[in-house]
N, C-alpha and C. Protein backbone atom coordinates (compact mmCIF):
# COMPACT_ATOMS: atom_id res chain seq x y z
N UNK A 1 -11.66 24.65 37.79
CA UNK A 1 -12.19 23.42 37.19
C UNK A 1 -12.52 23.66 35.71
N UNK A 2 -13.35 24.65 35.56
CA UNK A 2 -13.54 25.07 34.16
C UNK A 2 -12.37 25.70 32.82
N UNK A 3 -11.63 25.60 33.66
CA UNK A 3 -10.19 26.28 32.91
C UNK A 3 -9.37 25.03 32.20
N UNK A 4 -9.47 23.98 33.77
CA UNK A 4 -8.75 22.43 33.43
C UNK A 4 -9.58 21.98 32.06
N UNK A 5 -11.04 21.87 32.39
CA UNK A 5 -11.95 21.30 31.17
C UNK A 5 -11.37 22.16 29.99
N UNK A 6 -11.72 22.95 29.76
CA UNK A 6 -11.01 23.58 28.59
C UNK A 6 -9.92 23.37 28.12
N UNK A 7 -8.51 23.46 28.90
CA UNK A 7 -7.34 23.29 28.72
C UNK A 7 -7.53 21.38 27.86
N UNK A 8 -8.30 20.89 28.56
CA UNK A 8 -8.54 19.19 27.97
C UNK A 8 -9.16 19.15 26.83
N UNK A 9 -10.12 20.07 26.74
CA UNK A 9 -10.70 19.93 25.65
C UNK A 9 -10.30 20.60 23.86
N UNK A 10 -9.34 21.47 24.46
CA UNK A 10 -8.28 22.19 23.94
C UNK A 10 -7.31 21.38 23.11
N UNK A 11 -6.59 20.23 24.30
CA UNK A 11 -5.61 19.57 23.70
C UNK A 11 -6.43 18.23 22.70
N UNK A 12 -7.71 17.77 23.08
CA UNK A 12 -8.00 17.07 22.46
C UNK A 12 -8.35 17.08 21.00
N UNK A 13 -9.06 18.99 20.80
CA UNK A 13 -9.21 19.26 19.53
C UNK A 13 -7.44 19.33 18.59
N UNK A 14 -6.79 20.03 19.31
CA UNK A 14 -6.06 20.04 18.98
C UNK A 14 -5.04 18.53 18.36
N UNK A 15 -5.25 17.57 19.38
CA UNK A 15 -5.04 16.25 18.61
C UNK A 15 -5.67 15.61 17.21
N UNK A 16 -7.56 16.29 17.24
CA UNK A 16 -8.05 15.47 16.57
C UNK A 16 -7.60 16.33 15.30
N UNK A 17 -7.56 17.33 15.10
CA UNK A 17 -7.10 18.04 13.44
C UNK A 17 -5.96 17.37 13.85
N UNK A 18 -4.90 17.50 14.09
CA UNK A 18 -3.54 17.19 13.97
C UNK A 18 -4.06 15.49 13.21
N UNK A 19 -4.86 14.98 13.82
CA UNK A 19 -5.04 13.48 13.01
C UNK A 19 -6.07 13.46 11.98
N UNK A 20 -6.72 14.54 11.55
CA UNK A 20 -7.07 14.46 10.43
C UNK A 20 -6.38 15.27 9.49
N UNK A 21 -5.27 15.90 9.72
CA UNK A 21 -4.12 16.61 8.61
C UNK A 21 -4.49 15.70 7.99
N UNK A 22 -4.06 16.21 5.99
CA UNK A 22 -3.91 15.18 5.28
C UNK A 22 -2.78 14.63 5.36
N UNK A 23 -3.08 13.56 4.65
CA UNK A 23 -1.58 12.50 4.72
C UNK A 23 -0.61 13.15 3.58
N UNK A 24 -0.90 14.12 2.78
CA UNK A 24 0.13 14.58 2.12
C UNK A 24 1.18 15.02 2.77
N UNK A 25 0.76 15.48 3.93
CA UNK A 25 1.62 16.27 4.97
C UNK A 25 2.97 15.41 4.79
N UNK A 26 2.60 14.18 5.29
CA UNK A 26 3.83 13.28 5.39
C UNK A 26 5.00 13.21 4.54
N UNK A 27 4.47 13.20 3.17
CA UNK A 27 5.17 13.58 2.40
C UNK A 27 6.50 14.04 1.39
N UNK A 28 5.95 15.83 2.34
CA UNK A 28 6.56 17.01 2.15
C UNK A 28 6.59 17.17 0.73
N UNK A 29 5.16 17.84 0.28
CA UNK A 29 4.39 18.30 -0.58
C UNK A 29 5.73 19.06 -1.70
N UNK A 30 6.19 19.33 -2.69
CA UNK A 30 7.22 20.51 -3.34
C UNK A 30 6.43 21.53 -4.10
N UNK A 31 4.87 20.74 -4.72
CA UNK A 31 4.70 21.57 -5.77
C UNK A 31 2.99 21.41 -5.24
N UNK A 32 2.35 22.68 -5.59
CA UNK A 32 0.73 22.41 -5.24
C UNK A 32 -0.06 23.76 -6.73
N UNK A 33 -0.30 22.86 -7.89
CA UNK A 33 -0.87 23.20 -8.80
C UNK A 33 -2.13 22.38 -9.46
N UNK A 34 -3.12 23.21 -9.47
CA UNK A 34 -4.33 22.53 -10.34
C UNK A 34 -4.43 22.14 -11.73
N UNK A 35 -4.39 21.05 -11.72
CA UNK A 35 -4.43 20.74 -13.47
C UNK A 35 -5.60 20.89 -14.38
N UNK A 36 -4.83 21.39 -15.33
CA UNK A 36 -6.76 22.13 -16.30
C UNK A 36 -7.22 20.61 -16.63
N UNK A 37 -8.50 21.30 -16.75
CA UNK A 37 -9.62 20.27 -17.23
C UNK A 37 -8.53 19.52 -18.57
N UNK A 38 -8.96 18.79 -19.21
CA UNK A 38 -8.73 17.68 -20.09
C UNK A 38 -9.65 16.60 -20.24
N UNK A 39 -9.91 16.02 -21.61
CA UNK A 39 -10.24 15.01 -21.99
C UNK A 39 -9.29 14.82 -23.79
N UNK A 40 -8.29 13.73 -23.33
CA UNK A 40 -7.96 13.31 -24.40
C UNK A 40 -7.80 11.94 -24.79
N UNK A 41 -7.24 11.29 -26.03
CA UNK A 41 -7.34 10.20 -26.49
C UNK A 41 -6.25 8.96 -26.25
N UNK A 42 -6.67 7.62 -25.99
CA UNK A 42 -5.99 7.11 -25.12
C UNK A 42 -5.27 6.23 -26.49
N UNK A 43 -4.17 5.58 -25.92
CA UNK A 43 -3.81 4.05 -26.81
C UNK A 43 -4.47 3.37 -27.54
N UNK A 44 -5.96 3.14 -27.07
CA UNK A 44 -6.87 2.27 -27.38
C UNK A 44 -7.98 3.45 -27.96
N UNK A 45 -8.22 4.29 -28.54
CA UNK A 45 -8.66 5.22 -29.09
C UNK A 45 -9.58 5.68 -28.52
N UNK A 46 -9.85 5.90 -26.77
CA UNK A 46 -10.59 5.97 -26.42
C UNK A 46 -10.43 7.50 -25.83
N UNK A 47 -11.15 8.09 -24.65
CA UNK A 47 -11.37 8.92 -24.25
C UNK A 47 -10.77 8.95 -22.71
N UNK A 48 -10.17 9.41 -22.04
CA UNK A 48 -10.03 9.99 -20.55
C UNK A 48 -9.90 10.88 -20.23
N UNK A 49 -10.16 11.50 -19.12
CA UNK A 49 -10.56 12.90 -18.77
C UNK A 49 -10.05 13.41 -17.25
N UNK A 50 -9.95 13.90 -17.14
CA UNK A 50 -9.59 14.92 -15.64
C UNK A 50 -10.77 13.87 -14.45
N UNK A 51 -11.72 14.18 -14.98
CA UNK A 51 -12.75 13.46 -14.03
C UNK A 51 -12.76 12.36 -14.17
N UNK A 52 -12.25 11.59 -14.86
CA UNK A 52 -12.29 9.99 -14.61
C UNK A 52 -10.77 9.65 -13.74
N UNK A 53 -10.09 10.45 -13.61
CA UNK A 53 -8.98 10.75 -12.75
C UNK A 53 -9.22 10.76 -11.41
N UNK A 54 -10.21 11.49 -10.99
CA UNK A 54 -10.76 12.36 -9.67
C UNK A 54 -10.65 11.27 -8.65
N UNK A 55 -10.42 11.66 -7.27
CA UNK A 55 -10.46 10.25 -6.79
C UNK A 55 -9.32 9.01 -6.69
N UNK A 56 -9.09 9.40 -7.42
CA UNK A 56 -7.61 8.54 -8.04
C UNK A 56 -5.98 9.24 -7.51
N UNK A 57 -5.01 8.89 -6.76
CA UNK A 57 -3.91 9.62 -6.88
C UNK A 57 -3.17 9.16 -8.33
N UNK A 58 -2.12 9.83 -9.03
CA UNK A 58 -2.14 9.42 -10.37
C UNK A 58 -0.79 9.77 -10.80
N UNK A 59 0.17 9.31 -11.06
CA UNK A 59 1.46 10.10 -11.61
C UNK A 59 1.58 9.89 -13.13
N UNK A 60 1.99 11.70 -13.31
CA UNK A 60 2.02 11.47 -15.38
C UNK A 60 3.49 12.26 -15.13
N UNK A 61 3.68 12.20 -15.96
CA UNK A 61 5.11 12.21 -17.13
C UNK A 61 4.46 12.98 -18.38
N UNK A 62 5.65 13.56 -19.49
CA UNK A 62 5.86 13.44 -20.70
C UNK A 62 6.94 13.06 -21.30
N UNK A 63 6.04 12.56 -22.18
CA UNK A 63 7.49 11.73 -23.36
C UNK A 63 7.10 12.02 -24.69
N UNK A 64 7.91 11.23 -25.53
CA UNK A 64 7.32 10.82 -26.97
C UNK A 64 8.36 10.05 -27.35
N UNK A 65 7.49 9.27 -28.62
CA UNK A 65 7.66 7.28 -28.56
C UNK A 65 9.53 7.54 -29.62
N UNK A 66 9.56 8.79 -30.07
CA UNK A 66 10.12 8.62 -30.92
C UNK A 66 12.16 9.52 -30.40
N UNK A 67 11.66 9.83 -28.83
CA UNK A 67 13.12 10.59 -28.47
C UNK A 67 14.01 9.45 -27.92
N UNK A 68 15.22 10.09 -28.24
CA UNK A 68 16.12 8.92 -28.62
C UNK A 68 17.18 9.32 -27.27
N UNK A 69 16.60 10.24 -26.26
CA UNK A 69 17.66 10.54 -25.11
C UNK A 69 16.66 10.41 -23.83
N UNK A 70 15.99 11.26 -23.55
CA UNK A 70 15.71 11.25 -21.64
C UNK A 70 14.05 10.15 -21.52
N UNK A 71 13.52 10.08 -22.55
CA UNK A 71 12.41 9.37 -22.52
C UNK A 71 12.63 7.80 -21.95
N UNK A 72 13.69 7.46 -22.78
CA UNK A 72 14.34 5.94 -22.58
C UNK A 72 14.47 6.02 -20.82
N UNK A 73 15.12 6.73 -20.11
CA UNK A 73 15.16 6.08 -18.98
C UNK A 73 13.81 6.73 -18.00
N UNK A 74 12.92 7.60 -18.55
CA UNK A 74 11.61 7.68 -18.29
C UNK A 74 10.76 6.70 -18.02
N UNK A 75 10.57 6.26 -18.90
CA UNK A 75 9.81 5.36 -19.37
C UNK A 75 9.83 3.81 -18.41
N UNK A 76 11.34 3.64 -18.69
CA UNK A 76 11.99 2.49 -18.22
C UNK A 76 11.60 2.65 -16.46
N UNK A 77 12.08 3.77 -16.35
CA UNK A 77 12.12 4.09 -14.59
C UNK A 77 10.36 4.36 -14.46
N UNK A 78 9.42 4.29 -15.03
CA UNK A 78 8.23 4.27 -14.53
C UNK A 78 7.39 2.86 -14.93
N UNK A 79 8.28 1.78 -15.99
CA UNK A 79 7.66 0.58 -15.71
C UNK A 79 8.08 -0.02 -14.81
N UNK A 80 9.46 0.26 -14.63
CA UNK A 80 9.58 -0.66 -12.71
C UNK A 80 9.11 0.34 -11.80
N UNK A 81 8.59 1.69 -11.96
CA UNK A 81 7.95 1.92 -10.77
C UNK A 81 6.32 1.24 -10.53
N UNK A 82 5.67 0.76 -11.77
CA UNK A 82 4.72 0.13 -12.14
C UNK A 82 4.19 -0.83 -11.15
N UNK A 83 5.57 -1.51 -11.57
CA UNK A 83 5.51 -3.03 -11.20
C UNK A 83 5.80 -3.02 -9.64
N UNK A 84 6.61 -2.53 -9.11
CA UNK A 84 6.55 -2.37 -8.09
C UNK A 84 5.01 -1.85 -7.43
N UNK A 85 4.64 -0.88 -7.72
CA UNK A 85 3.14 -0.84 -7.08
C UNK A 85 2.18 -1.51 -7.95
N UNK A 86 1.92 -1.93 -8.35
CA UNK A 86 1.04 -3.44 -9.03
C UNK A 86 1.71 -4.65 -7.84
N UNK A 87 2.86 -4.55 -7.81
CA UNK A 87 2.89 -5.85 -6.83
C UNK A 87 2.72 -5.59 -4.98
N UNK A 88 2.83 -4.26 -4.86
CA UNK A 88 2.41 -4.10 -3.38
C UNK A 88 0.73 -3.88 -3.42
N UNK A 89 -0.01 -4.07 -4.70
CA UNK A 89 -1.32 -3.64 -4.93
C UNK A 89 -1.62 -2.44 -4.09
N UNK A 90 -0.99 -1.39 -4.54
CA UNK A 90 -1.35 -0.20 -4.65
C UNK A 90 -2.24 0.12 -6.05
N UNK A 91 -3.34 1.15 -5.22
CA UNK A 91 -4.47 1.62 -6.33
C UNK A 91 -3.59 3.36 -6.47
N UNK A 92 -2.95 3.43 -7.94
CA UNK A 92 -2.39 4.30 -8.69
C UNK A 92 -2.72 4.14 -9.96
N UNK A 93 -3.01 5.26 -10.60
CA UNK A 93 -2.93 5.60 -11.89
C UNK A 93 -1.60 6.20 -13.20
N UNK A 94 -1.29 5.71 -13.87
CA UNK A 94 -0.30 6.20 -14.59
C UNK A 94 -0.62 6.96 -15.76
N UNK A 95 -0.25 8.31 -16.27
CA UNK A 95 -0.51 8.93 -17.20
C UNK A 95 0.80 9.32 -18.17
N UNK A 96 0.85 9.14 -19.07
CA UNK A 96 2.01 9.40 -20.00
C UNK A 96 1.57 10.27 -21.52
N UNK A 97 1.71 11.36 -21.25
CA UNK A 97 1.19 12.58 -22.20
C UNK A 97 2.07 12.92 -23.23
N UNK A 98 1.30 12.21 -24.60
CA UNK A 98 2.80 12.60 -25.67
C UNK A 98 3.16 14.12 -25.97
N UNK A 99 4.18 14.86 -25.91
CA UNK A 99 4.46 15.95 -26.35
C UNK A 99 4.69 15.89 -28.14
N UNK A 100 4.70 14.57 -28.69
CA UNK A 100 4.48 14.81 -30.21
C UNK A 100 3.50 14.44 -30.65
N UNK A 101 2.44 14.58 -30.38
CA UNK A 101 1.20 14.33 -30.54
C UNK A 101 1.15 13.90 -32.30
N UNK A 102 1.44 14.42 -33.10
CA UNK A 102 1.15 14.70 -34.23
C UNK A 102 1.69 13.06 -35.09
N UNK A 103 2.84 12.86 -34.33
CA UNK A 103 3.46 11.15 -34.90
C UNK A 103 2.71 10.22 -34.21
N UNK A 104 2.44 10.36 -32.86
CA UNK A 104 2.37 9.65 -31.41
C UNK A 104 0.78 9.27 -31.97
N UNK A 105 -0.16 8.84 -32.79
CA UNK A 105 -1.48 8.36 -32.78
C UNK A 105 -1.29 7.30 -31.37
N UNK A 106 -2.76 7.05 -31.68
CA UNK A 106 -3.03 5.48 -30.52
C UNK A 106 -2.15 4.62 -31.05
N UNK A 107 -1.92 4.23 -32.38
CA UNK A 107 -1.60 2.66 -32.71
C UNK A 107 -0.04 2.76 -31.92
N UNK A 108 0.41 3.67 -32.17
CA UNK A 108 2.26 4.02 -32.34
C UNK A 108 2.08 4.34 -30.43
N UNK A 109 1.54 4.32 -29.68
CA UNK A 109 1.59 4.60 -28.38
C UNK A 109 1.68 3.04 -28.05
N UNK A 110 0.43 2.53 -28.44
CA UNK A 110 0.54 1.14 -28.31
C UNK A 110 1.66 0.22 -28.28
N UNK A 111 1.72 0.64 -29.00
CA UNK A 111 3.09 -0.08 -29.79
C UNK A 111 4.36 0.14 -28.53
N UNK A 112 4.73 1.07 -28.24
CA UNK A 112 5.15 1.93 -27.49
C UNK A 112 5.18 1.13 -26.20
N UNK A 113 4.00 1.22 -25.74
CA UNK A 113 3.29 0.42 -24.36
C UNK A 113 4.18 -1.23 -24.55
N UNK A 114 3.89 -2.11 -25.19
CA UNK A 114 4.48 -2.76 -25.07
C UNK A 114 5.84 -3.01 -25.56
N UNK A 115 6.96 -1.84 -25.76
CA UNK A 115 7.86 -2.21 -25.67
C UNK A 115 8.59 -2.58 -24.50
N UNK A 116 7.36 -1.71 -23.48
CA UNK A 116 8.77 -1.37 -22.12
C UNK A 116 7.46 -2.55 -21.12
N UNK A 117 6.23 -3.07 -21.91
CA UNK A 117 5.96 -4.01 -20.98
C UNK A 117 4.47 -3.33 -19.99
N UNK A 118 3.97 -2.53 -20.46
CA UNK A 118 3.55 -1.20 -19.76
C UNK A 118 2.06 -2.05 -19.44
N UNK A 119 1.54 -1.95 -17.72
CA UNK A 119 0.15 -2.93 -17.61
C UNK A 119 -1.15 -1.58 -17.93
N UNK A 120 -1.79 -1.98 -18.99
CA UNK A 120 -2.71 -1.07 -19.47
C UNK A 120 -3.95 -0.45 -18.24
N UNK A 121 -3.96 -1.60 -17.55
CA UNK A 121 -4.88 -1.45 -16.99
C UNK A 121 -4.56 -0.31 -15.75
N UNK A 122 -3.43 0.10 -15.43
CA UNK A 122 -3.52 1.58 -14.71
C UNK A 122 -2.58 2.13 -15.04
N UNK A 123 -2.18 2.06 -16.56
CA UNK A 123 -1.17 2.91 -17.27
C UNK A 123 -2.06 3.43 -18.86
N UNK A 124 -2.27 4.62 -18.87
CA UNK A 124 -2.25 5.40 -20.03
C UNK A 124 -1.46 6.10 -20.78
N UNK A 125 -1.06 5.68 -22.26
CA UNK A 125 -0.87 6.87 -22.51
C UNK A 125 -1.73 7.85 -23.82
N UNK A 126 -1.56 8.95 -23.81
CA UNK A 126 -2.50 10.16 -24.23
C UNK A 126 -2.02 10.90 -25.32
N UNK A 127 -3.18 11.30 -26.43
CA UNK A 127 -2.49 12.17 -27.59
C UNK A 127 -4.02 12.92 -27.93
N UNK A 128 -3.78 13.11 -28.82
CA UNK A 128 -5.33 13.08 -29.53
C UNK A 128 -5.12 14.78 -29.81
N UNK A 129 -4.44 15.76 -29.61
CA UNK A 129 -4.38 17.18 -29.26
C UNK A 129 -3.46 17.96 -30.04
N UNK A 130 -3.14 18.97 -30.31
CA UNK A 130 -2.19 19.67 -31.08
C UNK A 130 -0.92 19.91 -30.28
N UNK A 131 -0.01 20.29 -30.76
CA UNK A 131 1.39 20.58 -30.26
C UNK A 131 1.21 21.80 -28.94
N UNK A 132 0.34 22.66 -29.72
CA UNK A 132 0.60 24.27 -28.93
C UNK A 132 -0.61 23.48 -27.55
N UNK A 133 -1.43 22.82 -27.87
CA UNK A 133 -2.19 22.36 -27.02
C UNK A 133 -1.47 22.03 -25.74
N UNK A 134 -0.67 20.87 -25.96
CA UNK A 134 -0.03 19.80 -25.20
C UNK A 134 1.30 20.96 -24.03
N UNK A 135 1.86 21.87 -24.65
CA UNK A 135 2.88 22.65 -24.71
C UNK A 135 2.17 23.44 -23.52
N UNK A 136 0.73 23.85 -23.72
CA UNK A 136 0.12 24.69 -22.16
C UNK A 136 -0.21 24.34 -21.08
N UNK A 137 -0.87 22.55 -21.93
CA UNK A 137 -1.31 21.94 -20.46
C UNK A 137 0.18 21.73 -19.64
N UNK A 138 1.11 21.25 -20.40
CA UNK A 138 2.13 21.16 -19.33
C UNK A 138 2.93 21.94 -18.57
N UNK A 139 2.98 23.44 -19.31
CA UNK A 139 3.56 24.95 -18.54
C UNK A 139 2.53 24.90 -17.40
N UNK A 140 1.28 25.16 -18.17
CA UNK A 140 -0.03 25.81 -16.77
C UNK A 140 -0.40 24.39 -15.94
N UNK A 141 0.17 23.44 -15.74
CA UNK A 141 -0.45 21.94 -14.89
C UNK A 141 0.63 21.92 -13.85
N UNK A 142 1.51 21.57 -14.75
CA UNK A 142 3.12 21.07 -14.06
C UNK A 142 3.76 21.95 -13.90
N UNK A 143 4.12 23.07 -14.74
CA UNK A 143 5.22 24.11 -14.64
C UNK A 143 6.50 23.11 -15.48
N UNK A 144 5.79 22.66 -15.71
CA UNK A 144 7.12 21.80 -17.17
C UNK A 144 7.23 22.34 -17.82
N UNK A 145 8.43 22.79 -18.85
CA UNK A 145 8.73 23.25 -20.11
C UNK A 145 8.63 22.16 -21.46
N UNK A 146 7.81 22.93 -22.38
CA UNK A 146 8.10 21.95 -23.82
C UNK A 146 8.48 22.86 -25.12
N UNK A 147 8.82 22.59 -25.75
CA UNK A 147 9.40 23.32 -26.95
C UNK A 147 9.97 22.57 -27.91
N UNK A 148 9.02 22.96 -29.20
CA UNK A 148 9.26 22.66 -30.13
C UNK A 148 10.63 22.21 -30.70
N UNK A 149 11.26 20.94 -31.79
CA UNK A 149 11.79 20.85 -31.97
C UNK A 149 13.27 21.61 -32.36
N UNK A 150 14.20 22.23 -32.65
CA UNK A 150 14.82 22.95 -33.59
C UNK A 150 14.46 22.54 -34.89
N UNK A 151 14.88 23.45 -35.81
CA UNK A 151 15.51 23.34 -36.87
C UNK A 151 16.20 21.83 -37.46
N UNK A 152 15.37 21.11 -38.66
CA UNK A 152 15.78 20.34 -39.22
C UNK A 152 16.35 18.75 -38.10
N UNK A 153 15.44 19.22 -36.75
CA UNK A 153 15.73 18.49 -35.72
C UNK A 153 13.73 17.80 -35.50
N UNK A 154 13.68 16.40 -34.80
CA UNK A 154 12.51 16.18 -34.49
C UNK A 154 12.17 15.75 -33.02
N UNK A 155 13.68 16.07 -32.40
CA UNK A 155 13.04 16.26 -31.06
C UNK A 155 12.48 17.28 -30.27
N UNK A 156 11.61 17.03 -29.69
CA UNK A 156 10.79 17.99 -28.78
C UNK A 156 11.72 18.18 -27.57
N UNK A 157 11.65 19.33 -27.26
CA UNK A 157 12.30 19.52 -25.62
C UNK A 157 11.10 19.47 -24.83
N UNK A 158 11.41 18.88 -23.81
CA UNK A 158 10.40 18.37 -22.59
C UNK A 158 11.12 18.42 -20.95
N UNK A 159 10.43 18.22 -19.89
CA UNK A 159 11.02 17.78 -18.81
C UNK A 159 10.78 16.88 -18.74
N UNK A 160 11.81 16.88 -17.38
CA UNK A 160 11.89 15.04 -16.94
C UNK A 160 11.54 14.94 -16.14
N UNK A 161 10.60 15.51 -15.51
CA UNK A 161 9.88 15.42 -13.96
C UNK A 161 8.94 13.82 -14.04
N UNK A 162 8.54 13.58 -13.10
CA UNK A 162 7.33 12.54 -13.23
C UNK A 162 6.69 13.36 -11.65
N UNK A 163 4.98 13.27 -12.20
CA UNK A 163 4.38 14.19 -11.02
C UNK A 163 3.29 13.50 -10.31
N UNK A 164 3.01 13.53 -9.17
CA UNK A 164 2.01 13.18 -7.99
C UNK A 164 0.94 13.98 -7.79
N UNK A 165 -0.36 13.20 -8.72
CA UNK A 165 -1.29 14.15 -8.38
C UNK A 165 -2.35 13.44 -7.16
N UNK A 166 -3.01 14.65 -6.82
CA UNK A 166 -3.86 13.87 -5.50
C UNK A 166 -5.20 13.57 -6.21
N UNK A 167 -6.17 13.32 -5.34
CA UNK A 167 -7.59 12.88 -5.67
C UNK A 167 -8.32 13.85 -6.19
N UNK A 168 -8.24 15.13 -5.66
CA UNK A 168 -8.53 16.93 -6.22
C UNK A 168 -8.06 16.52 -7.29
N UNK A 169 -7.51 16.28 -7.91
CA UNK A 169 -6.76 16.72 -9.29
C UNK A 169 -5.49 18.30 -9.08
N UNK A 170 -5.08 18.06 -8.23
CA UNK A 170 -4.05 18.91 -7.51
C UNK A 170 -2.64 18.43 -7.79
N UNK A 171 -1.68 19.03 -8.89
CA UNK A 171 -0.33 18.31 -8.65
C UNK A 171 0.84 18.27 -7.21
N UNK A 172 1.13 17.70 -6.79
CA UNK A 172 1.59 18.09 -5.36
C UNK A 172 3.22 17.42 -4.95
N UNK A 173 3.84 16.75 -6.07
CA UNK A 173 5.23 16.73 -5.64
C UNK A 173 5.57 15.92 -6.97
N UNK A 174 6.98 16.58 -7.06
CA UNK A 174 7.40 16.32 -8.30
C UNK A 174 8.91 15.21 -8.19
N UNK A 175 9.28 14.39 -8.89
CA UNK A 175 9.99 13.34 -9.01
C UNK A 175 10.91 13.58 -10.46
N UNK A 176 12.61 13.40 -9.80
CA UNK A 176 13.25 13.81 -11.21
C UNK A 176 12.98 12.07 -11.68
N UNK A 177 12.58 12.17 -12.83
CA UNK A 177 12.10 11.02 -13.79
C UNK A 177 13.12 10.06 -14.27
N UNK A 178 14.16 10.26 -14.50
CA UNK A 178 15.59 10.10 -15.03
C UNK A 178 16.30 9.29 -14.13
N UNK A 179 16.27 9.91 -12.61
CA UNK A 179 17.11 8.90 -11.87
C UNK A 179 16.85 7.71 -11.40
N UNK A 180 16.87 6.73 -11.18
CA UNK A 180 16.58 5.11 -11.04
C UNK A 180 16.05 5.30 -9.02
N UNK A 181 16.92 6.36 -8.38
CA UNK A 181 16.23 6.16 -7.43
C UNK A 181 15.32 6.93 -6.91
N UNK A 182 14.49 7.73 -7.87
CA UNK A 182 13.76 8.23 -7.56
C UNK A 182 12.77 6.87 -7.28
N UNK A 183 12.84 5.96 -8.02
CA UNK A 183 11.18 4.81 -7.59
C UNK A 183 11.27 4.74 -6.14
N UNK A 184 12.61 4.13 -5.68
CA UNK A 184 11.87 3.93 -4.37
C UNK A 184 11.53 5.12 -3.35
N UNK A 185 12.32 6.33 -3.79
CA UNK A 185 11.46 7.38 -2.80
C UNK A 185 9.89 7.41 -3.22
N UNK A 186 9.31 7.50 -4.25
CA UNK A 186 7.89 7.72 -4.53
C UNK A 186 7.33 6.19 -4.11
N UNK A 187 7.91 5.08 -4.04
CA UNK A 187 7.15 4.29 -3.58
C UNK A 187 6.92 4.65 -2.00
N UNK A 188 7.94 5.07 -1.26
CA UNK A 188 7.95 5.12 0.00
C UNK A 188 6.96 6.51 0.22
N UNK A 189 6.72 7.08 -0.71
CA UNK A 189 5.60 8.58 -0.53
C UNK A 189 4.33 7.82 -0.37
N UNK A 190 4.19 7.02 -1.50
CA UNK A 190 2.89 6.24 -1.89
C UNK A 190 2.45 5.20 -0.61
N UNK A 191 3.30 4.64 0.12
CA UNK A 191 3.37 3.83 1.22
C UNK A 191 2.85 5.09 2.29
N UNK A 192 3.19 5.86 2.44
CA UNK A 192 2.60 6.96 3.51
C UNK A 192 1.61 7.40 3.50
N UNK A 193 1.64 7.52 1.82
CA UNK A 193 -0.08 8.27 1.84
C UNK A 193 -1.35 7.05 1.80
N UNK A 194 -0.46 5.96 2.13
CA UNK A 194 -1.82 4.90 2.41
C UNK A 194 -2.12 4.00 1.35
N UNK A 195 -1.75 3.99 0.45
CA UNK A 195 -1.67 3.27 -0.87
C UNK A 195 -1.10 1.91 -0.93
């Protein structure tokens, strides 16, 4: 009798973690990195930070307002991913981190923002920081590469990832940025994880 009880009580624990796994599980997590602290300067010359993040699942990118190749369909492919979760009213955050910080002020981000239509209200984008700055948070956050322009050249090399961070401030799956169908797989991530 006491063996049965156990054996029941066994499978039941065993159900109840299995149903409190996180929902990342669902997923299928690629990347699991902590993003350093931060507080930098927004469009609107303001301030955001790691902790005003917290809580929040959040996907950032890098770009800058002024590359004339992989940003364009960046950009593009994360205002219809936008709109798409603005219209299923999903609570997401958007972060867009200039890698040229130095051209990229607030006004010229702005500016920026509404070319492609961008809804401010859970889309940022961020500067306020130096080159070598911007260049670590994204090696040590993302595992993105950035690098300085060439020679008599003013584009920055960057990736094209777009990344999924959780409520930790944990990056946890990465999205090639570039392809058009990446939206609906990350919408269908975002649909799982409850959003």
């Amino acid at each position: 009798m006491m063996k049965k009880f156990i054996g029941v009580a066994l499978l039941v624990l065993a159900a109840f973690l299995t149903a409190c796994g996180g929902a990342e599980e669902k997923i299928e997590p690629n990347m699991s990195e902590e993003v350093m602290d931060f507080t930098y300067t927004t469009q609107d010359n303001e301030k955001l930070s790691l902790e005003d993040l917290k809580g929040n699942y959040w996907i950032a990118d890098f770009i800058f307002t002024n590359c004339t190749t992989v940003c364009l369909p960046m950009t593009s492919n994360l205002a219809k991913l936008q709109q798409k979760t603005n219209e299923a009213n999903m609570d997401i955050q958007f972060v867009s981190f200039s890698v040229d910080p130095e051209y990229d002020t607030p006004d010229v981000l702005k500016e920026y923002a509404k070319e492609y239509q961008a809804d401010l209200d859970n889309w940022t984008f961020l500067t306020g920081y130096d080159f070598e700055k911007i260049k670590e948070f994204s090696i040590k956050s993302f595992k993105s590469m950035v690098a300085p322009p060439p020679e008599g050249n003013d584009q920055v090399t960057h990736g094209t990832s777009f990344f999924l961070v959780n409520p930790e401030g944990e990056v946890i799956k990465k999205y090639n940025g570039v392809q058009a169908d990446s939206i609906d797989t990350m919408v269908n991530d975002l649909k799982e994880l409850g959003l």
